[in-house]
N, C-alpha and C. Protein backbone atom coordinates (compact mmCIF):
# COMPACT_ATOMS: atom_id res chain seq x y z
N UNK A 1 39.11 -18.73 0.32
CA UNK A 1 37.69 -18.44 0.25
C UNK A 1 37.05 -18.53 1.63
N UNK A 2 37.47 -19.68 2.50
CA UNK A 2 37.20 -19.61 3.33
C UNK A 2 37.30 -18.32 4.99
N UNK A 3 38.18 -17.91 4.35
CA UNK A 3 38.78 -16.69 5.24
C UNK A 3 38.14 -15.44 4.57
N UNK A 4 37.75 -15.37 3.40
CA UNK A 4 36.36 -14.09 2.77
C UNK A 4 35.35 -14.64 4.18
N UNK A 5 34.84 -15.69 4.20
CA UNK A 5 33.47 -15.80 4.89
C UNK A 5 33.68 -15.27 6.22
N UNK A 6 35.10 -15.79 6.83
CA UNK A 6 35.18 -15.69 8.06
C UNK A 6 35.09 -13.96 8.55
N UNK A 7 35.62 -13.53 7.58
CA UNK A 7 35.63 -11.98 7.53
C UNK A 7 34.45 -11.07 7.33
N UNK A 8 34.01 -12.20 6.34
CA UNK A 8 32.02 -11.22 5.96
C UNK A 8 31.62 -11.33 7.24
N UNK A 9 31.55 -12.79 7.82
CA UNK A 9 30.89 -12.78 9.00
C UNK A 9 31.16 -11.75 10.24
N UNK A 10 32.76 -11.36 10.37
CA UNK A 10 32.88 -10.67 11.74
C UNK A 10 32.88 -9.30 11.28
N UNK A 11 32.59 -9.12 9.97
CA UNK A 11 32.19 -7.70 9.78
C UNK A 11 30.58 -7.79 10.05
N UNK A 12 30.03 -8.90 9.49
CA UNK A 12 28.23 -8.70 9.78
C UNK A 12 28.27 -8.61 11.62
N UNK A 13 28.88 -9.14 12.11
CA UNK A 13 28.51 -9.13 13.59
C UNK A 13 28.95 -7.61 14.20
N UNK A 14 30.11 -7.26 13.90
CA UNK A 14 30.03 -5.87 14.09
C UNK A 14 29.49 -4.89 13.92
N UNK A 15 28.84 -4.80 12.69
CA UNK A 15 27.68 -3.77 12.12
C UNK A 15 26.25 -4.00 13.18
N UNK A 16 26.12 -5.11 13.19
CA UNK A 16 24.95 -5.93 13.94
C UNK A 16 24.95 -5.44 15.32
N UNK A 17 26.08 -5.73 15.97
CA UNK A 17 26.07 -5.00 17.12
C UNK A 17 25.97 -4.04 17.37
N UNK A 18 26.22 -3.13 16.49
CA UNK A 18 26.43 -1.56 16.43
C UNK A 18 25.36 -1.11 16.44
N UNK A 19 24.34 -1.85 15.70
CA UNK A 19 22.67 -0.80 15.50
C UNK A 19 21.88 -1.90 16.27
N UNK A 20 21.90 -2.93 17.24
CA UNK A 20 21.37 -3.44 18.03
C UNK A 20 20.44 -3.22 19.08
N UNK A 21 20.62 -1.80 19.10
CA UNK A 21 20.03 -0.81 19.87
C UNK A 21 18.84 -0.72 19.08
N UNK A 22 16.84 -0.11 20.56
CA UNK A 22 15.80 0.06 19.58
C UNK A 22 15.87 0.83 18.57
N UNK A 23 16.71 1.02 18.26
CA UNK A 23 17.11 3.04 17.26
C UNK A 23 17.27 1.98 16.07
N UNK A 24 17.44 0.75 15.84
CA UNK A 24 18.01 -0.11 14.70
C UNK A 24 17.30 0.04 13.61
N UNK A 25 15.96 0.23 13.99
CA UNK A 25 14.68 0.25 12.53
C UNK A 25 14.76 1.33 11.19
N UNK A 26 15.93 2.61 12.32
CA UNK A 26 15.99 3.70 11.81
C UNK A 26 16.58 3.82 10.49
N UNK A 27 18.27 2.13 10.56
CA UNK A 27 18.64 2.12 9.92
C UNK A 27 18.17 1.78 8.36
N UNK A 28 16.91 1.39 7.88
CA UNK A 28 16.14 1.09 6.83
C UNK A 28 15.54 2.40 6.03
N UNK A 29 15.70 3.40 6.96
CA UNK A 29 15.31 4.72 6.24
C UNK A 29 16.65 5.56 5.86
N UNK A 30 17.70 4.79 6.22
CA UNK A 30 18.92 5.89 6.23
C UNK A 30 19.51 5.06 4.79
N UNK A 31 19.30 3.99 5.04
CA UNK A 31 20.48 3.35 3.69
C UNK A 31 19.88 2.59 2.77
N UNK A 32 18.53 2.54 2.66
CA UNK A 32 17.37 1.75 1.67
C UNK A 32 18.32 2.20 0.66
N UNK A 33 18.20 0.98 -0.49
CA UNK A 33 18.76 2.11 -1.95
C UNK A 33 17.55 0.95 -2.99
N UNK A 34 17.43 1.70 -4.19
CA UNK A 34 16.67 1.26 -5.19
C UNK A 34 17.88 0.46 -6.16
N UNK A 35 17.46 -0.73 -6.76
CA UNK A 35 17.91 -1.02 -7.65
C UNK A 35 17.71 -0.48 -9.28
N UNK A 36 18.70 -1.28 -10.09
CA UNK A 36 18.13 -0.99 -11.38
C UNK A 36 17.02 -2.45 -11.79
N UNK A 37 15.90 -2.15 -12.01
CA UNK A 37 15.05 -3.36 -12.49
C UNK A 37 14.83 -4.77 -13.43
N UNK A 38 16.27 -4.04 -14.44
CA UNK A 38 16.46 -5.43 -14.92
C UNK A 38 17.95 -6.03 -14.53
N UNK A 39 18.22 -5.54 -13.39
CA UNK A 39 19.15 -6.38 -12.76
C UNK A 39 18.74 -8.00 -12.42
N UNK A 40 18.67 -8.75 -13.08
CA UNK A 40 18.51 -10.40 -12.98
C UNK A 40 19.08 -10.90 -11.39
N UNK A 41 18.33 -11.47 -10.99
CA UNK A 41 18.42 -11.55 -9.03
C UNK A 41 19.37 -12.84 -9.22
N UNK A 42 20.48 -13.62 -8.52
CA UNK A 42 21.16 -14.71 -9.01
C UNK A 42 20.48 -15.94 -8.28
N UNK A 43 20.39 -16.91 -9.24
CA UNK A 43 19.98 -18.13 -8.71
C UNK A 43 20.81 -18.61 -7.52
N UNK A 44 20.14 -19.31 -6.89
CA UNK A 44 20.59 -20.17 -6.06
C UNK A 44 19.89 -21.65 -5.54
N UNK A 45 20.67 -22.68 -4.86
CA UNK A 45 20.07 -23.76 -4.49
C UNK A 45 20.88 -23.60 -2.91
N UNK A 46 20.28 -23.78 -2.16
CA UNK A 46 20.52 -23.93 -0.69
C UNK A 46 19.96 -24.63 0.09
N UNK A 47 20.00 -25.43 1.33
CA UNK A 47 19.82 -25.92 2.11
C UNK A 47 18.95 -25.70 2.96
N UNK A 48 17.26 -26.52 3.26
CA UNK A 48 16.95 -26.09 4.69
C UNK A 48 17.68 -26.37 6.17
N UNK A 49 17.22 -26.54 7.15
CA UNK A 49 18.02 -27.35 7.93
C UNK A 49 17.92 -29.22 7.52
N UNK A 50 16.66 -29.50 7.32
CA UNK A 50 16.28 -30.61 7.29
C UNK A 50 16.71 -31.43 5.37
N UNK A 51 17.56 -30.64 5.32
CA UNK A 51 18.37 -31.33 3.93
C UNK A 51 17.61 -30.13 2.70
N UNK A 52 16.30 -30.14 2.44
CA UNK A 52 15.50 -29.84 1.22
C UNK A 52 16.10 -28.42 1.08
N UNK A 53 16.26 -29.14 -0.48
CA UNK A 53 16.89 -27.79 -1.26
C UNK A 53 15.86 -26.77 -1.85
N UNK A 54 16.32 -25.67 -1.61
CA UNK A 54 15.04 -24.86 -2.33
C UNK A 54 16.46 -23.66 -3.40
N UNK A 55 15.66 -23.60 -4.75
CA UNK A 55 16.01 -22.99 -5.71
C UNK A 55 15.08 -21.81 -6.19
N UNK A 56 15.86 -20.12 -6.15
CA UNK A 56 15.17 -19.50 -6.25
C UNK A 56 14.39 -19.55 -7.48
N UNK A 57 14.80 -20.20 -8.39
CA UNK A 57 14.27 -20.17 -9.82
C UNK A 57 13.05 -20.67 -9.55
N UNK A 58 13.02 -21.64 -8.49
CA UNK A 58 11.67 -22.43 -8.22
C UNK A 58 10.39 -21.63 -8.11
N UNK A 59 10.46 -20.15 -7.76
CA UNK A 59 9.80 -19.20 -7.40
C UNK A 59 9.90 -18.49 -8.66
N UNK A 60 9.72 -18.83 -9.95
CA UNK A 60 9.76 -17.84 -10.84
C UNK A 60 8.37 -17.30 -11.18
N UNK A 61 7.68 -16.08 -11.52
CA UNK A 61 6.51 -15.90 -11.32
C UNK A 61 5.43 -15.67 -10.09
N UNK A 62 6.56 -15.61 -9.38
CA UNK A 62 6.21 -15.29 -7.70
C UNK A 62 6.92 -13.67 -7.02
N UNK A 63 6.13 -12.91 -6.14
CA UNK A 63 7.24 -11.83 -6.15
C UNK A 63 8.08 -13.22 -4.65
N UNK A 64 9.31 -12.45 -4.51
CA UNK A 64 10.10 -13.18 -3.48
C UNK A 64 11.11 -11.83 -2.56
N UNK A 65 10.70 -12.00 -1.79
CA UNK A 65 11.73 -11.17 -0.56
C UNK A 65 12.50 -12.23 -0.01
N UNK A 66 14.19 -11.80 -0.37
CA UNK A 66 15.01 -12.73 0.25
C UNK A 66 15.37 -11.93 1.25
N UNK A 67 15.49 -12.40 2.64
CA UNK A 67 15.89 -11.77 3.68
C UNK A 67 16.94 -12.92 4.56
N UNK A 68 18.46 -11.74 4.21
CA UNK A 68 19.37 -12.53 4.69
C UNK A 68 19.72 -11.87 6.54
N UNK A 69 19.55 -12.95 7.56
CA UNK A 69 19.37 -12.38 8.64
C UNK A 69 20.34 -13.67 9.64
N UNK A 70 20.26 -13.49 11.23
CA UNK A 70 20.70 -14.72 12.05
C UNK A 70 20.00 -14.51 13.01
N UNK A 71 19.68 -16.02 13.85
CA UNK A 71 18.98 -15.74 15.06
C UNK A 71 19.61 -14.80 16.40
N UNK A 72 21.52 -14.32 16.31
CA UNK A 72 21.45 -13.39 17.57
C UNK A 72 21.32 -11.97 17.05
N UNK A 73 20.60 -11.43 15.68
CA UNK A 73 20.24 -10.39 15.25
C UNK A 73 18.87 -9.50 16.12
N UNK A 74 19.20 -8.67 16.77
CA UNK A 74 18.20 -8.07 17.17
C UNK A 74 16.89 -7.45 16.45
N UNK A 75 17.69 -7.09 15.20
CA UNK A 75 16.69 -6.11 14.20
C UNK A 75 16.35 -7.10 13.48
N UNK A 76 16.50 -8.42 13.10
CA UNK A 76 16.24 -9.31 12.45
C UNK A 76 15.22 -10.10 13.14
N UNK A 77 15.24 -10.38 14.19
CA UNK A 77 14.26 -11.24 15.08
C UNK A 77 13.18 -9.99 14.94
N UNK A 78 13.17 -8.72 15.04
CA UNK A 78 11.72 -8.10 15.20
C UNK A 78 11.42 -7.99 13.87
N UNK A 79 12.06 -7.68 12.42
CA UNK A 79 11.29 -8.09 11.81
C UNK A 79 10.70 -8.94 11.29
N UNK A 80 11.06 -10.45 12.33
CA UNK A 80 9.99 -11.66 11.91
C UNK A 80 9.18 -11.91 11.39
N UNK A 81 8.03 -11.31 11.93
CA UNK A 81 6.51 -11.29 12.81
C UNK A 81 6.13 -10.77 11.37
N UNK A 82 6.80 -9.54 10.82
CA UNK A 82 6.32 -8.89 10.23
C UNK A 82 6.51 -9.57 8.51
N UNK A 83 7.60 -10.40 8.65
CA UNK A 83 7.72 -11.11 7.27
C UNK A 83 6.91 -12.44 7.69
N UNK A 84 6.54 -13.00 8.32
CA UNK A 84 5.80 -13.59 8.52
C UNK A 84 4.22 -13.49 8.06
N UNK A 85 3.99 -12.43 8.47
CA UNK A 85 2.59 -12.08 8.13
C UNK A 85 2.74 -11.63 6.45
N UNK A 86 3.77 -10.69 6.13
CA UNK A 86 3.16 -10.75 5.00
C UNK A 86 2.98 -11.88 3.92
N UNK A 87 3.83 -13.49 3.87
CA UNK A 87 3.97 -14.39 3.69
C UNK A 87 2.39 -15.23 4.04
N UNK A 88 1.82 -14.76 4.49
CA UNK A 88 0.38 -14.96 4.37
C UNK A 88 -0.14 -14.28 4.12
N UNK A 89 -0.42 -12.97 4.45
CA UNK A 89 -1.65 -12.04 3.38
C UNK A 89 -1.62 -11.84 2.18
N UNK A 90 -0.28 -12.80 1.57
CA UNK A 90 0.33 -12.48 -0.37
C UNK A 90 0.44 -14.28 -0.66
N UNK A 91 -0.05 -15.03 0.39
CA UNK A 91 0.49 -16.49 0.24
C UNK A 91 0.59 -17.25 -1.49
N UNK A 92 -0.65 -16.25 -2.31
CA UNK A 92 -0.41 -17.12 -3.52
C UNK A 92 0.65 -16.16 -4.37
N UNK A 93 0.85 -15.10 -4.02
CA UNK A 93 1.70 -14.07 -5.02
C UNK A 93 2.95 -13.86 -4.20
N UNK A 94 3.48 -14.57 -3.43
CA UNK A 94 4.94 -14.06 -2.56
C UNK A 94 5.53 -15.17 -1.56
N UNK A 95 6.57 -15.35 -1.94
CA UNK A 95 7.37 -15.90 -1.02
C UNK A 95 8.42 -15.13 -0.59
N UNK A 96 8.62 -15.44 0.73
CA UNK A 96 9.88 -14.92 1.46
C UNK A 96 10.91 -16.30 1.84
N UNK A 97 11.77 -16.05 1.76
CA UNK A 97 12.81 -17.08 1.93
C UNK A 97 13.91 -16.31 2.54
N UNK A 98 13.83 -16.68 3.77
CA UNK A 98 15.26 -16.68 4.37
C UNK A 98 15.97 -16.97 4.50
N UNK A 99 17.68 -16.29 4.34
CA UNK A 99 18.69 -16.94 4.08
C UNK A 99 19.84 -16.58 5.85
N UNK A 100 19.79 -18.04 6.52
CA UNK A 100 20.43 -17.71 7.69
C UNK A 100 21.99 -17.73 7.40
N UNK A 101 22.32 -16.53 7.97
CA UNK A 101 23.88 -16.54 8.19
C UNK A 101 24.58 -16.93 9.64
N UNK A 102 23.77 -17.63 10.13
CA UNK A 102 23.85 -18.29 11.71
C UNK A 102 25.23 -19.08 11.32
N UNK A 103 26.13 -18.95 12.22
CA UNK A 103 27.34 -20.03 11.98
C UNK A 103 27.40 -21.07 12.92
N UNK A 104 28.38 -21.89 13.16
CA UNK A 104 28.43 -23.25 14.14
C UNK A 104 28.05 -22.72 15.32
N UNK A 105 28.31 -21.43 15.80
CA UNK A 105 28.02 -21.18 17.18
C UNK A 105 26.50 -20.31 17.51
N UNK A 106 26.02 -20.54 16.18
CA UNK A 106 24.79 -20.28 16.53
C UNK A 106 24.09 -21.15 15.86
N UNK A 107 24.23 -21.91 15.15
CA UNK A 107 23.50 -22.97 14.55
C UNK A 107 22.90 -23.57 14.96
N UNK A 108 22.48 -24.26 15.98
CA UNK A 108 22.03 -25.07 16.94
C UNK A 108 20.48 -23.92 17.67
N UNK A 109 20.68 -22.68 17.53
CA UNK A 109 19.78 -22.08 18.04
C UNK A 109 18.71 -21.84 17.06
N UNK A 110 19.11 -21.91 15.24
CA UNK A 110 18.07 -22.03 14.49
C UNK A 110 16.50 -22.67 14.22
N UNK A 111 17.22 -24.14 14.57
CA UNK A 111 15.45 -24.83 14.37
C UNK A 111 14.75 -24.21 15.53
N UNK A 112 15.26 -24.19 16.77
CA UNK A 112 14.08 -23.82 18.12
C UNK A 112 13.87 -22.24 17.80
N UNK A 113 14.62 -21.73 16.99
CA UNK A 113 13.52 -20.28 16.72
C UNK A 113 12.82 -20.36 15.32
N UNK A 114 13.00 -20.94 14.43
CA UNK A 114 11.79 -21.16 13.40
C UNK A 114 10.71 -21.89 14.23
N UNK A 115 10.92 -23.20 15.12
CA UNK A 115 9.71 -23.22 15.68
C UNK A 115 8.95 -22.39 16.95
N UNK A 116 9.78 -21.65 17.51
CA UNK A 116 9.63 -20.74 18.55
C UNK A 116 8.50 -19.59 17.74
N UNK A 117 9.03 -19.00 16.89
CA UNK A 117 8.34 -17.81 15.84
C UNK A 117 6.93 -18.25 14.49
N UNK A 118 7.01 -19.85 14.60
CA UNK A 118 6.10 -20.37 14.22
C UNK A 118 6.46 -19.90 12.43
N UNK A 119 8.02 -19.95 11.92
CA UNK A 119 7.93 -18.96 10.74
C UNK A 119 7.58 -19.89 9.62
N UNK A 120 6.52 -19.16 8.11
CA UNK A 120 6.13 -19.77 7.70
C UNK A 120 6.03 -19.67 5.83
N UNK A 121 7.47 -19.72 5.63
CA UNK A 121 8.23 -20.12 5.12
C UNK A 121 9.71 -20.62 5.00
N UNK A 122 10.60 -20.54 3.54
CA UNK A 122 11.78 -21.39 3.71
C UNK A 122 13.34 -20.65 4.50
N UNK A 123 13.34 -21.55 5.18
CA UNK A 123 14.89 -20.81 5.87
C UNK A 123 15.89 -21.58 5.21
N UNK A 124 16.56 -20.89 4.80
CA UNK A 124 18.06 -21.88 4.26
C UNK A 124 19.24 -21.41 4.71
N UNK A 125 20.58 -22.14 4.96
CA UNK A 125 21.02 -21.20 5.38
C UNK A 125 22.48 -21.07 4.08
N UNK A 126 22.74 -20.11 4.52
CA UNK A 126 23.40 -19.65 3.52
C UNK A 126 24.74 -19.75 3.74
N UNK A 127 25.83 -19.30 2.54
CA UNK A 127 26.84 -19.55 2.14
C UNK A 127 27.57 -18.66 1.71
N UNK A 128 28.77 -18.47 1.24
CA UNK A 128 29.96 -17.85 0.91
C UNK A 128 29.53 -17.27 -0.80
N UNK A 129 29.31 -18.35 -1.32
CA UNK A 129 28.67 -18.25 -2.33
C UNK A 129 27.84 -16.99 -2.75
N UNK A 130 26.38 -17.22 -2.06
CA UNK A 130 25.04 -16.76 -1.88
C UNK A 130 25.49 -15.03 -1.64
N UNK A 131 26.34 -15.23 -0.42
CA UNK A 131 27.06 -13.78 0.00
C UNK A 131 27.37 -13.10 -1.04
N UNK A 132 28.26 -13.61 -1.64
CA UNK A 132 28.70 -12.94 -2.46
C UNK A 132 28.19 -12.57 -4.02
N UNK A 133 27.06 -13.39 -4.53
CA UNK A 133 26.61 -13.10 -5.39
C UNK A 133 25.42 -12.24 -4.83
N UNK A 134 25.20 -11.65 -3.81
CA UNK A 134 24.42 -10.66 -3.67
C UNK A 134 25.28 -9.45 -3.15
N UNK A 135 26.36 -9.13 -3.60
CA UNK A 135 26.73 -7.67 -3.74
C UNK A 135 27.80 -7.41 -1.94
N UNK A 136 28.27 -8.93 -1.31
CA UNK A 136 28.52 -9.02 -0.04
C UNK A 136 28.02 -8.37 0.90
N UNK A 137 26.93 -8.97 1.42
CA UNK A 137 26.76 -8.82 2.71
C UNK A 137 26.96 -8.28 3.98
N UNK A 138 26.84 -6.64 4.01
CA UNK A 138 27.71 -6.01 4.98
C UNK A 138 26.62 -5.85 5.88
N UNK A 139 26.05 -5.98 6.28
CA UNK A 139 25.01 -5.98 7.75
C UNK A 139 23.65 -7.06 7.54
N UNK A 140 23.24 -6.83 8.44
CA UNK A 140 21.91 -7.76 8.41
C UNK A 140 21.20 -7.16 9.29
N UNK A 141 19.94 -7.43 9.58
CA UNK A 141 19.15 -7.91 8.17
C UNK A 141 19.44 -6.59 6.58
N UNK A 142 19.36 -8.00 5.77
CA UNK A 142 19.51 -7.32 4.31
C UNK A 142 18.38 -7.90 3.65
N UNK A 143 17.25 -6.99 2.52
CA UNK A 143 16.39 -7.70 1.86
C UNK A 143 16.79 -7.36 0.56
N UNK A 144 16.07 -8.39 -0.27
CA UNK A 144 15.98 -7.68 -1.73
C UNK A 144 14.66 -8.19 -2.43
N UNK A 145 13.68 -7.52 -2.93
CA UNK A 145 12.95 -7.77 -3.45
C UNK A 145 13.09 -8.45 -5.32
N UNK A 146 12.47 -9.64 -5.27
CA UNK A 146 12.46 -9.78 -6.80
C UNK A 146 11.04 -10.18 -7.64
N UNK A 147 10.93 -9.38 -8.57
CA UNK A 147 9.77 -8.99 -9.13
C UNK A 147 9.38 -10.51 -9.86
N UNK A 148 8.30 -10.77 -10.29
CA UNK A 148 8.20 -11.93 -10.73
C UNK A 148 8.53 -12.42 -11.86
N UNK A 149 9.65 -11.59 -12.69
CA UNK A 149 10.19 -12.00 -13.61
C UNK A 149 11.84 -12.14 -13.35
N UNK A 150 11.97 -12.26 -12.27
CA UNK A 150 13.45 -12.60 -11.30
C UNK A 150 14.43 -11.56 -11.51
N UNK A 151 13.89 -10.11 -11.55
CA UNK A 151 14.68 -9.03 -11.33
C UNK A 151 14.54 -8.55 -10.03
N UNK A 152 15.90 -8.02 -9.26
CA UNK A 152 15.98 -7.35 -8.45
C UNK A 152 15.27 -6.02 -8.39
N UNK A 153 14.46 -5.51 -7.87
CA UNK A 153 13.59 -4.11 -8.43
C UNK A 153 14.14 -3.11 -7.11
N UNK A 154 14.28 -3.99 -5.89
CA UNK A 154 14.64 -2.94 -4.37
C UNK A 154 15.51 -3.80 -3.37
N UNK A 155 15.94 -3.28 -2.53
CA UNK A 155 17.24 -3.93 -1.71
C UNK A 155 17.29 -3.05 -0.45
N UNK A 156 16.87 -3.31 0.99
CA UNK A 156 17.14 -2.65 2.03
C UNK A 156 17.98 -3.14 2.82
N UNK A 157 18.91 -2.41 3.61
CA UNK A 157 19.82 -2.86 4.76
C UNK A 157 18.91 -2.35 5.93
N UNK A 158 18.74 -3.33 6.44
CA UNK A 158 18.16 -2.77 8.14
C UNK A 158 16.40 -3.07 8.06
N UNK A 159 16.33 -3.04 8.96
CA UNK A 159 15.06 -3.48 9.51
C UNK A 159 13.54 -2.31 8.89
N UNK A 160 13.09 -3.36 8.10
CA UNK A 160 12.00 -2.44 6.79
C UNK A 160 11.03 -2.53 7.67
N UNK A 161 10.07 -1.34 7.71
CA UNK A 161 8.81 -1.78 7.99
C UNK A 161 7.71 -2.14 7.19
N UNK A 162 6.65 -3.23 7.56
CA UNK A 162 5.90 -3.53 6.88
C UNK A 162 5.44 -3.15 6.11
N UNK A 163 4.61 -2.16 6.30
CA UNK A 163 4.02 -1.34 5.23
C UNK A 163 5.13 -0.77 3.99
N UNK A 164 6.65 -0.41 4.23
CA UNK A 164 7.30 -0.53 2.60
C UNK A 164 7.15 -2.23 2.10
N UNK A 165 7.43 -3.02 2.77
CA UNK A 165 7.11 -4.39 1.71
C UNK A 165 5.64 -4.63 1.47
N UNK A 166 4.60 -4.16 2.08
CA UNK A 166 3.57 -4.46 1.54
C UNK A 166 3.14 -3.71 0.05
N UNK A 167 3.76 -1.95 0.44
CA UNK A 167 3.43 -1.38 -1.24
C UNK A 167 4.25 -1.83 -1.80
N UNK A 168 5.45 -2.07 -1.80
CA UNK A 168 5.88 -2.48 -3.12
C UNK A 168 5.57 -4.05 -3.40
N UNK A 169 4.72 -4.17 -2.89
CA UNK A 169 4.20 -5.95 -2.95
C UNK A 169 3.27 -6.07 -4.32
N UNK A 170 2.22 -4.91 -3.66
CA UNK A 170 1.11 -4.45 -4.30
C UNK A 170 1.39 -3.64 -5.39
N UNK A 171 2.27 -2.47 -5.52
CA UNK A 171 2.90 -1.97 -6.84
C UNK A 171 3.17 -3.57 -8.03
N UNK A 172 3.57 -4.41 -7.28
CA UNK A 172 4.53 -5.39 -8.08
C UNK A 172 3.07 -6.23 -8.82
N UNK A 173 2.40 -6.12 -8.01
CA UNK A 173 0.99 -7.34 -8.50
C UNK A 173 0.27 -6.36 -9.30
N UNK A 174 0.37 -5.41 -9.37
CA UNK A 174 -0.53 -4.09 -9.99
C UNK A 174 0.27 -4.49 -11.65
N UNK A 175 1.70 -4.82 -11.63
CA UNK A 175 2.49 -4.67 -12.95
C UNK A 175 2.15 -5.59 -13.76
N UNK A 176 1.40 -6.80 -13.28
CA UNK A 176 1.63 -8.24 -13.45
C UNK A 176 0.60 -8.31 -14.74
């Protein structure tokens, strides 16, 4: 099992490198795909850095963008800012929770960029597990939106721009 991770990982770093370039954003319009809606999103319990576990179930009745990303991600660091903000303009209807795939050799660079980026929600970092119950992990950043009845409704590879997570934010609160 341990040699799956080692492998997800040096396939995520290769993909990563590959669209690292500013052209990277492009990749969110080329390979977005829609889910089916009552696909049930899988629980999880994970780790912040600072021990506290956060459980997606905990967020039930909330929409939630999980965005699985690492701090030497290029397309992942710019869309920060932008999951950031929307994590406040939706603060009572949305959480974002990020799931870091940072390994030992980047681990150490995590807390000084959550506090560097001021980000303001949960980072956890993630696992073999987590990977794999989301359909494995072949690039990053990866999102998936889950509606507030903990279905998967949308899922992008690559760097989304704001304005798609904000309508389907607002589609989602329109359903409610």
């Amino acid at each position: 099992m341990k040699k799956f991770f080692v492998i997800t990982f040096l396939v995520i770093s290769f993909v990563t490198l590959q669209f690292s370039s500013s052209e990277a954003h492009s990749i969110s319009d080329k390979s977005s795909k829609t889910l089916v809606s009552d696909k049930k999103a899988a629980d999880f319990k994970l780790k912040t850095l600072d021990g506290k576990e956060v459980k997606l179930s905990d967020y039930r009745g909330k929409i939630v963008i999980i965005d699985f990303w690492a701090t030497w991600c290029p397309p992942c660091r710019k869309g920060i800012p932008d999951l950031i903000s929307l994590q406040e303009e939706f603060k009572k209807d949305l959480v974002v929770i990020g799931i870091s795939l940072d390994q030992q050799n980047t681990i150490k660079d995590l807390k000084p960029f959550i506090e560097k980026f001021k980000i303001n929600y949960p980072v956890v970092l993630g696992d073999e597990k987590v990977v794999k119950d989301y359909g494995g992990i072949s690039a990053i950043p990866t999102s998936f939106i889950i509606d507030q009845k903990g279905n998967i409704v949308d899922s992008h590879i690559g760097l989304v721009p704001k304005t798609v997570y904000s309508e389907q934010i607002k589609n989602l609160l329109k359903k409610k």
